[in-house]
C-alpha atoms as a PDB file:
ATOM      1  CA  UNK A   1      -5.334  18.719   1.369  1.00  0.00           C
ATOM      2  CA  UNK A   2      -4.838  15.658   3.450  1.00  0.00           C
ATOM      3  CA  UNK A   3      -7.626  12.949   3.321  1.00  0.00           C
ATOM      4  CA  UNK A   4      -9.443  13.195   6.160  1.00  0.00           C
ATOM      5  CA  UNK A   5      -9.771  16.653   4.628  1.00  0.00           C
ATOM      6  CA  UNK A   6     -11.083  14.989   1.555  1.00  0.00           C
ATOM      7  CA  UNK A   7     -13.410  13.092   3.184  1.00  0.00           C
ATOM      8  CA  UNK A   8     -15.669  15.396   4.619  1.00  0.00           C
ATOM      9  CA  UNK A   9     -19.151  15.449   3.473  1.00  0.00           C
ATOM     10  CA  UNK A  10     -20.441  18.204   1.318  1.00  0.00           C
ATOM     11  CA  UNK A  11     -22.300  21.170   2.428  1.00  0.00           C
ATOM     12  CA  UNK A  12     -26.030  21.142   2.354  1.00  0.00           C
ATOM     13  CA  UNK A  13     -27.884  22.778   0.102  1.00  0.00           C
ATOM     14  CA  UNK A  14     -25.994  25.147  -3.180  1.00  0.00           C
ATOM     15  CA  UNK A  15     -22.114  24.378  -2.456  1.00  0.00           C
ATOM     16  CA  UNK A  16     -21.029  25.670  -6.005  1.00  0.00           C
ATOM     17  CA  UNK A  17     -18.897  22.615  -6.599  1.00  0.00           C
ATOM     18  CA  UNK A  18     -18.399  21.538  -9.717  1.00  0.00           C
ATOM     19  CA  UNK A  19     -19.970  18.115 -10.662  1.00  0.00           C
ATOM     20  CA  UNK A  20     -16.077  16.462 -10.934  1.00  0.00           C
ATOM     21  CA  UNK A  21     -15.371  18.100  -7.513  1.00  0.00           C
ATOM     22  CA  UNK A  22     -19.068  16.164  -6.230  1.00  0.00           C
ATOM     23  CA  UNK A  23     -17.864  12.973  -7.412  1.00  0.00           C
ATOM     24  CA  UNK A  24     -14.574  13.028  -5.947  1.00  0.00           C
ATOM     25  CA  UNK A  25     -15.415  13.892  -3.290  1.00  0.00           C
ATOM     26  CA  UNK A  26     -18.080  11.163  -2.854  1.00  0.00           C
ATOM     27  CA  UNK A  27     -15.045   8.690  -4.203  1.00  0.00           C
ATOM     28  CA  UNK A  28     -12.801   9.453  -1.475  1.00  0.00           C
ATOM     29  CA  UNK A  29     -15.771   9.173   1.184  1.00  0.00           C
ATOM     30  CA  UNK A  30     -16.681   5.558   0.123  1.00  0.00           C
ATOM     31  CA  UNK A  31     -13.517   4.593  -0.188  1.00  0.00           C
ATOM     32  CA  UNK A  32     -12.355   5.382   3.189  1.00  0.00           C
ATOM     33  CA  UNK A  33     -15.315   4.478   4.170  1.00  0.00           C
ATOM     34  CA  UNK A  34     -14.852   0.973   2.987  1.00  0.00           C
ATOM     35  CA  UNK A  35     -11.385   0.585   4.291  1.00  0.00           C
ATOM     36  CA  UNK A  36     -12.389   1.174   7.504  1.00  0.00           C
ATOM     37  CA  UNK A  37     -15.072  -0.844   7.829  1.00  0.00           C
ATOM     38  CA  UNK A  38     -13.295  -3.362   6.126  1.00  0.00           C
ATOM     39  CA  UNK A  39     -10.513  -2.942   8.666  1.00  0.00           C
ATOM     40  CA  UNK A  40     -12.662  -3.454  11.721  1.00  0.00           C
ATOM     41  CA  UNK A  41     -14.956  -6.203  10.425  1.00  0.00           C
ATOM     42  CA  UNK A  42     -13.087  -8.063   7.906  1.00  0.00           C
ATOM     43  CA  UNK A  43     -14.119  -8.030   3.991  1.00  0.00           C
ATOM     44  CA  UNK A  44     -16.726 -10.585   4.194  1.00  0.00           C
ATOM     45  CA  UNK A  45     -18.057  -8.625   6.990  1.00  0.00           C
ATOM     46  CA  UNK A  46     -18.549  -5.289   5.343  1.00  0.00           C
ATOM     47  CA  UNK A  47     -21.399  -4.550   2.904  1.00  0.00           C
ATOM     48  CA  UNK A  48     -22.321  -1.895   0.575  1.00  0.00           C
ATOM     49  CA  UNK A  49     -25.332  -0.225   2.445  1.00  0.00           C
ATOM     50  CA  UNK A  50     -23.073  -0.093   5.479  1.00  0.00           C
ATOM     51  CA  UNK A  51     -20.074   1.836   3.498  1.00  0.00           C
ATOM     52  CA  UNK A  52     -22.908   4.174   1.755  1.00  0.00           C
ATOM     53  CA  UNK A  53     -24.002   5.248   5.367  1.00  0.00           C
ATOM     54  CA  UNK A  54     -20.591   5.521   7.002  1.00  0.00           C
ATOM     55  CA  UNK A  55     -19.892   7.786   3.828  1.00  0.00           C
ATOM     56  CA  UNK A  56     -22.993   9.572   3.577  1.00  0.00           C
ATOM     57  CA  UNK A  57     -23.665   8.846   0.247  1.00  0.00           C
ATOM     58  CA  UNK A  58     -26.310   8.215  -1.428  1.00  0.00           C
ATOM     59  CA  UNK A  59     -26.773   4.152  -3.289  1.00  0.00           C
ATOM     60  CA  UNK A  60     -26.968   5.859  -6.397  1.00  0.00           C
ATOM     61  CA  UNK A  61     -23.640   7.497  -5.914  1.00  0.00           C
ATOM     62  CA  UNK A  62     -21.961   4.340  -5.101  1.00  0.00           C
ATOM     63  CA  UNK A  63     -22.993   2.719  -7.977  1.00  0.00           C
ATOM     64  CA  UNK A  64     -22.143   5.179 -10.176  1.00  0.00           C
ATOM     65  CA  UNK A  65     -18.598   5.268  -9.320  1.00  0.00           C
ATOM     66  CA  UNK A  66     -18.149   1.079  -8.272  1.00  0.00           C
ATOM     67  CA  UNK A  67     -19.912  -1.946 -10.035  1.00  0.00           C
ATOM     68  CA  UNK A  68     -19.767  -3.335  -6.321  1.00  0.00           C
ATOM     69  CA  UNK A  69     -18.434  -3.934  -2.938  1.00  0.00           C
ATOM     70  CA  UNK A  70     -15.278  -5.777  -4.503  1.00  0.00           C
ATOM     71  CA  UNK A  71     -14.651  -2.850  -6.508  1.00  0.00           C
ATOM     72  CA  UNK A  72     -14.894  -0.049  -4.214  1.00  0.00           C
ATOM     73  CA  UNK A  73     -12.210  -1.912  -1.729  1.00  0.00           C
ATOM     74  CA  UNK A  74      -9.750  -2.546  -4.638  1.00  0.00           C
ATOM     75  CA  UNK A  75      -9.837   1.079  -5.413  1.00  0.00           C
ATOM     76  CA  UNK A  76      -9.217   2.251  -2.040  1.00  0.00           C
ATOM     77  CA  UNK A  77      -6.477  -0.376  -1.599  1.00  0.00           C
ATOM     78  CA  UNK A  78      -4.576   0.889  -4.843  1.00  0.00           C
ATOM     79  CA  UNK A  79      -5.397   4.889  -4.336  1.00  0.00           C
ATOM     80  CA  UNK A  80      -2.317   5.446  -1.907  1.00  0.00           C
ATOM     81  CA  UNK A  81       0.319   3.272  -3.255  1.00  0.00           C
ATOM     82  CA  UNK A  82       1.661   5.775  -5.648  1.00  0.00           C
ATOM     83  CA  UNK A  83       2.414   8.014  -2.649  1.00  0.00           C
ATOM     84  CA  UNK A  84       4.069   5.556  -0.760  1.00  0.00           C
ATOM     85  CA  UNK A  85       6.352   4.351  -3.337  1.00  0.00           C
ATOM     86  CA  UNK A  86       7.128   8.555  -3.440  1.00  0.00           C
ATOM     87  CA  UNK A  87       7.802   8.309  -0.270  1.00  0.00           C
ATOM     88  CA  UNK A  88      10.111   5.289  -0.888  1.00  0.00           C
ATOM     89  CA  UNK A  89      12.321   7.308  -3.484  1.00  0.00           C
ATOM     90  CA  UNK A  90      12.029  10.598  -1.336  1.00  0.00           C
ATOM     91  CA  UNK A  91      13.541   8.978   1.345  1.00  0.00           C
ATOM     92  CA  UNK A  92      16.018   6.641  -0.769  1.00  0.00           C
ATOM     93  CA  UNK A  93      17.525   9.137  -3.130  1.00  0.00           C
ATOM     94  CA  UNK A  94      18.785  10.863   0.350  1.00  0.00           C
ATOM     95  CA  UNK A  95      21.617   7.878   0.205  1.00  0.00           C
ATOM     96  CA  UNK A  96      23.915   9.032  -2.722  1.00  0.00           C
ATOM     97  CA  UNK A  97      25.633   6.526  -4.427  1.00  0.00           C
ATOM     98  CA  UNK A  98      25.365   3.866  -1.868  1.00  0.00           C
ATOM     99  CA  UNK A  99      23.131   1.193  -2.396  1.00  0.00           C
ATOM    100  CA  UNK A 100      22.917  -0.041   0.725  1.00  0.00           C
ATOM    101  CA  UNK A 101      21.787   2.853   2.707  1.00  0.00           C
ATOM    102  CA  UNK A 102      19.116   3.695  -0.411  1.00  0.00           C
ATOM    103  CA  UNK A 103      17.840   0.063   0.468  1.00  0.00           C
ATOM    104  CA  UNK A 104      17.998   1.199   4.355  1.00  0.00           C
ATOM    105  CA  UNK A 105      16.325   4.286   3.931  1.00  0.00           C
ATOM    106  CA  UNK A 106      13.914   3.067   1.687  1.00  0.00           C
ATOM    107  CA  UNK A 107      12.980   0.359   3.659  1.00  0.00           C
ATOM    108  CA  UNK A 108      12.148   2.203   6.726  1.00  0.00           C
ATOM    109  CA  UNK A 109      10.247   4.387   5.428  1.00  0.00           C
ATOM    110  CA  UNK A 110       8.196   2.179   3.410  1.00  0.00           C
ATOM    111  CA  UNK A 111       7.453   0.724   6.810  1.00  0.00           C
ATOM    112  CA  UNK A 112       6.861   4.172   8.759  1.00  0.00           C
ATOM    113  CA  UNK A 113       4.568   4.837   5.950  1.00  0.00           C
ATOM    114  CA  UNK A 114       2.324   1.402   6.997  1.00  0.00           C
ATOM    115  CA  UNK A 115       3.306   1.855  10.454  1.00  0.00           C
ATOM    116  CA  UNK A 116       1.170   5.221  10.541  1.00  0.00           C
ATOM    117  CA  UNK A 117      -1.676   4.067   8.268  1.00  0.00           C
ATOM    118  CA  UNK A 118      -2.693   1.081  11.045  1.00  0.00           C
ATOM    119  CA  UNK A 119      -6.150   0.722   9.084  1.00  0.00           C
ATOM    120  CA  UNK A 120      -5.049   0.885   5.509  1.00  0.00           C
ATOM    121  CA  UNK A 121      -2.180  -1.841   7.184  1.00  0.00           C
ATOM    122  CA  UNK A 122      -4.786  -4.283   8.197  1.00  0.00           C
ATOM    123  CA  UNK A 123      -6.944  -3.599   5.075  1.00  0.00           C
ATOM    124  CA  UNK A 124      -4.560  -4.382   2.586  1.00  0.00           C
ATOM    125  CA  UNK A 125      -2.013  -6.765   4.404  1.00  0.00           C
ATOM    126  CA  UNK A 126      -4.535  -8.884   5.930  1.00  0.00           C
ATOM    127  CA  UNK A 127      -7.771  -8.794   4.162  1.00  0.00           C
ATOM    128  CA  UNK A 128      -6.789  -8.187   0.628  1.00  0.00           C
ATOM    129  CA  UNK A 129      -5.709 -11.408   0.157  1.00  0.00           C
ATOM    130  CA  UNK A 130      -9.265 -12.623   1.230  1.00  0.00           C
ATOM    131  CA  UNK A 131     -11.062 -10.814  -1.990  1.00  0.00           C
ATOM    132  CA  UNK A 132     -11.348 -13.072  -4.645  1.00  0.00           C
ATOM    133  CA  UNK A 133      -8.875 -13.338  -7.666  1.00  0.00           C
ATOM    134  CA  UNK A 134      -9.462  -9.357  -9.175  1.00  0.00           C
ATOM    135  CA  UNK A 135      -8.087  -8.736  -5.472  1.00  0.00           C
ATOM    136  CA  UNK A 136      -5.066 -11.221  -6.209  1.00  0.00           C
ATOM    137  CA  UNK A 137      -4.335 -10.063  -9.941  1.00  0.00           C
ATOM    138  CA  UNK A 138      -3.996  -6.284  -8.256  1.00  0.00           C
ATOM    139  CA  UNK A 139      -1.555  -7.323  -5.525  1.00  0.00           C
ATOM    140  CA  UNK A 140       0.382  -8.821  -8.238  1.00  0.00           C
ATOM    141  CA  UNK A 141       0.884  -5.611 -10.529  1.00  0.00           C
ATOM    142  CA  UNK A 142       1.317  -3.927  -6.912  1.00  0.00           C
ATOM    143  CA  UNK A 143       4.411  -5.912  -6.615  1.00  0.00           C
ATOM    144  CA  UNK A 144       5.699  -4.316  -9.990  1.00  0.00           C
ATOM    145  CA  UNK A 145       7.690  -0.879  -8.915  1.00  0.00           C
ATOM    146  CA  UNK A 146       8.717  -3.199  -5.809  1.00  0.00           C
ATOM    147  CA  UNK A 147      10.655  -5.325  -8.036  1.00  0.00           C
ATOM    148  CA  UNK A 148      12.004  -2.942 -10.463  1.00  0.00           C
ATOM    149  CA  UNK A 149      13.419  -1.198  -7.324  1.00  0.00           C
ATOM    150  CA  UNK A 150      15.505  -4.241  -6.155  1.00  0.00           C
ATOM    151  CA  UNK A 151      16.713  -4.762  -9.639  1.00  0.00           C
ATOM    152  CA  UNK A 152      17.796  -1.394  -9.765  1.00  0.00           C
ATOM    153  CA  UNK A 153      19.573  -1.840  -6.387  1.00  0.00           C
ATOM    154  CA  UNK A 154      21.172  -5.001  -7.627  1.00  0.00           C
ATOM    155  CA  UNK A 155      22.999  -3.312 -10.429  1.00  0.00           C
ATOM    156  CA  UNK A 156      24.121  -0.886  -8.460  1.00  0.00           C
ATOM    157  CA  UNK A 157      25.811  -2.988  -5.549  1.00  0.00           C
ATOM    158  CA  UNK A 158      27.358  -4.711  -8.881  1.00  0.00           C
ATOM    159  CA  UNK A 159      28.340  -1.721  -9.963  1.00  0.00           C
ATOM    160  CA  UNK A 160      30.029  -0.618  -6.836  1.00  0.00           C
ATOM    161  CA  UNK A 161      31.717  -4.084  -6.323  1.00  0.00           C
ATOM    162  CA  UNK A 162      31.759  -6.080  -9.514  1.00  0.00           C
ATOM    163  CA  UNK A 163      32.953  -9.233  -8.021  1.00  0.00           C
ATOM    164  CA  UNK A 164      29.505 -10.146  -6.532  1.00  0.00           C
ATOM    165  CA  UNK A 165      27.753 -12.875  -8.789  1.00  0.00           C
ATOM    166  CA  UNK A 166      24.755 -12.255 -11.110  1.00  0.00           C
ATOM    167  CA  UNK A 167      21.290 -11.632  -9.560  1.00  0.00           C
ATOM    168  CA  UNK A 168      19.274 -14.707  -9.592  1.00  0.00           C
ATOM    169  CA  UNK A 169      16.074 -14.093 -11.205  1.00  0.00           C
ATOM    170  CA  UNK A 170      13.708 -15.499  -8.626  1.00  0.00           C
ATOM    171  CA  UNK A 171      15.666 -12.949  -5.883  1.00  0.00           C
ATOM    172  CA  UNK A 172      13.561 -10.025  -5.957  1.00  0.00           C
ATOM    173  CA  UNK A 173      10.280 -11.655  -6.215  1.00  0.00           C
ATOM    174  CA  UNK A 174      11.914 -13.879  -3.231  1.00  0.00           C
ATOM    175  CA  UNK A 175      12.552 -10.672  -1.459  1.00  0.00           C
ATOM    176  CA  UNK A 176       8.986  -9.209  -2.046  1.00  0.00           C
ATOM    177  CA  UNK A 177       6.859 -12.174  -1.396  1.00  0.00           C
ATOM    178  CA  UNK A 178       8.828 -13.193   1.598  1.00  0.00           C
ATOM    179  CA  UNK A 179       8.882  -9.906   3.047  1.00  0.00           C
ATOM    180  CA  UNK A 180       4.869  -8.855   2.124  1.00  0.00           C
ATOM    181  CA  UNK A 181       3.930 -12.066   4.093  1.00  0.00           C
ATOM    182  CA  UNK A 182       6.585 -11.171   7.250  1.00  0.00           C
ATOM    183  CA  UNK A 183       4.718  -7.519   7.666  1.00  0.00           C
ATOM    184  CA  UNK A 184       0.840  -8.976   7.147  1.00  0.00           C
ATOM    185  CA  UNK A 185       2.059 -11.822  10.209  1.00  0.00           C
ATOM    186  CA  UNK A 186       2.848  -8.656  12.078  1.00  0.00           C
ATOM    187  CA  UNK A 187      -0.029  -6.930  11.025  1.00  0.00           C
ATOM    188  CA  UNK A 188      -2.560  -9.722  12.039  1.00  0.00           C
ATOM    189  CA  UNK A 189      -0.253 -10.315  15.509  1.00  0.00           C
ATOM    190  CA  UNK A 190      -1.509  -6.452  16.281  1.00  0.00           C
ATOM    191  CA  UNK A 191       2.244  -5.342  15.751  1.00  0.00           C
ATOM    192  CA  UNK A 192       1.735  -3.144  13.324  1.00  0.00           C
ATOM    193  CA  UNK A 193       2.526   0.150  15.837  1.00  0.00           C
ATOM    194  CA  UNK A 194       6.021  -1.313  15.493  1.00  0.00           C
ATOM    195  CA  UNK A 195       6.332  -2.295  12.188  1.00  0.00           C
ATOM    196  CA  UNK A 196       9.609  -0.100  11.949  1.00  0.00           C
ATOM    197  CA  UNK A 197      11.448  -2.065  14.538  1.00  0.00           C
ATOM    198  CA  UNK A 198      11.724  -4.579  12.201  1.00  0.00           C
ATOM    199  CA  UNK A 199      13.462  -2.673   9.758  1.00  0.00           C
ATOM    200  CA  UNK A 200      16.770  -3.762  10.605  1.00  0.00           C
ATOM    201  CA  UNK A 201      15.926  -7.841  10.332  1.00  0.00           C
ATOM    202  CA  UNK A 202      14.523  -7.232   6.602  1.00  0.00           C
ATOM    203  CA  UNK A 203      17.408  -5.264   5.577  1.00  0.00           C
ATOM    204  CA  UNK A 204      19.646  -7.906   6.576  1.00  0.00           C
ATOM    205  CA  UNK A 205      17.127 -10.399   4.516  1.00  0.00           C
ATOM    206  CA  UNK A 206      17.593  -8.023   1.531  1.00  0.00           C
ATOM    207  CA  UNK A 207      21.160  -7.713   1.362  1.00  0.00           C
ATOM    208  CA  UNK A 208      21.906 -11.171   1.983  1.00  0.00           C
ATOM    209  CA  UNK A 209      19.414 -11.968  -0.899  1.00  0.00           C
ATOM    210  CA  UNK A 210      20.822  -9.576  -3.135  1.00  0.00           C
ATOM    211  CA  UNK A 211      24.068 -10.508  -2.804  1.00  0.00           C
ATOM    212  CA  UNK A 212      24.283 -13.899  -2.362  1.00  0.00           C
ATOM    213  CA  UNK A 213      26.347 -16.072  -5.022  1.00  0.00           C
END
């Protein structure tokens, strides 16, 4: 079921649903509720009776699934990232033993996957950043799988040619933090429609980083 799917309001009246089926449901509604809004305001912007309406929820549904407005937008900023790091390995394990084409692969389609989520791009790029230190301490732990993936690519170019020198341990977070704050520039320039054309400039960036002595 995709989420726009989801996101539908329930049916009026006796639906049957469960009570788990209610509340997801109602989840999913606020929280693309609030990253919309959020998206086309700004955080400080949005505010919690405005989400409950664009949901069509009632306040007592919000706050029984979010303490509050910070909450709610977290939530809906973490929910997808397990399928797009999926999508990252789907796309990557296409590249056999090469390291360099599972970088390129991955790589564009980690941006395709932003590229056609323009709203969730300008939520979380752009406006994360501007929610307070919970909103920090979760873009840190999002930045987790990101680095284990470069280390993993590391020791396999080494593997392939061993005379490259040891990774530096400041490269991948170099890589990640350098390259998060490249995409939310071109997310804030209104370039985010062609995020993948810049696929080729950040694989260069990687490789050189990776590799470097």
């Amino acid at each position: 079921m995709s989420r726009d799917e989801q996101a539908q309001p329930l049916p009026r009246g006796r639906h049957g649903l469960s009570p788990d089926a209610v509340r997801n449901s109602q989840r999913d509604r606020l929280v693309e509720a609030m990253l919309r809004l959020v998206a086309r305001r700004g955080y400080a912007a949005t505010n919690v009776p405005d989400v409950i309406a664009a949901a069509r929820v009632s306040r007592n549904a919000f706050y029984a699934q979010f303490a509050d407005k910070e909450a709610c937008f977290l939530a809906g900023c973490e929910r997808d990232l397990p399928e797009m790091i999926g999508s990252i390995h789907t796309a990557a394990s296409e590249a056999g033993d090469r390291w360099s084409e599972a970088l390129r692969l991955g790589l564009d389609a980690y941006l395709r996957w932003w590229q056609e989520r323009p709203e969730y791009a300008q939520a979380y790029f752009v406006e994360l950043p501007r929610a307070g230190q919970r909103a920090a301490e979760q873009r840190e732990a999002a930045y987790r799988p990101f680095l284990d993936m470069l280390g993993a690519l590391a020791a396999r170019a080494r593997l392939e040619d061993p005379a490259l020198p040891p990774l530096r341990a400041a490269v991948p977070r170099l890589i990640v933090y350098g390259s998060t704050e490249f995409i939310a520039a071109e997310v804030r320039e209104g370039r985010v429609a062609t995020l993948t054309a810049s696929a080729g400039d950040l694989f260069h960036y990687t490789v050189t980083l990776l590799t470097a002595s």
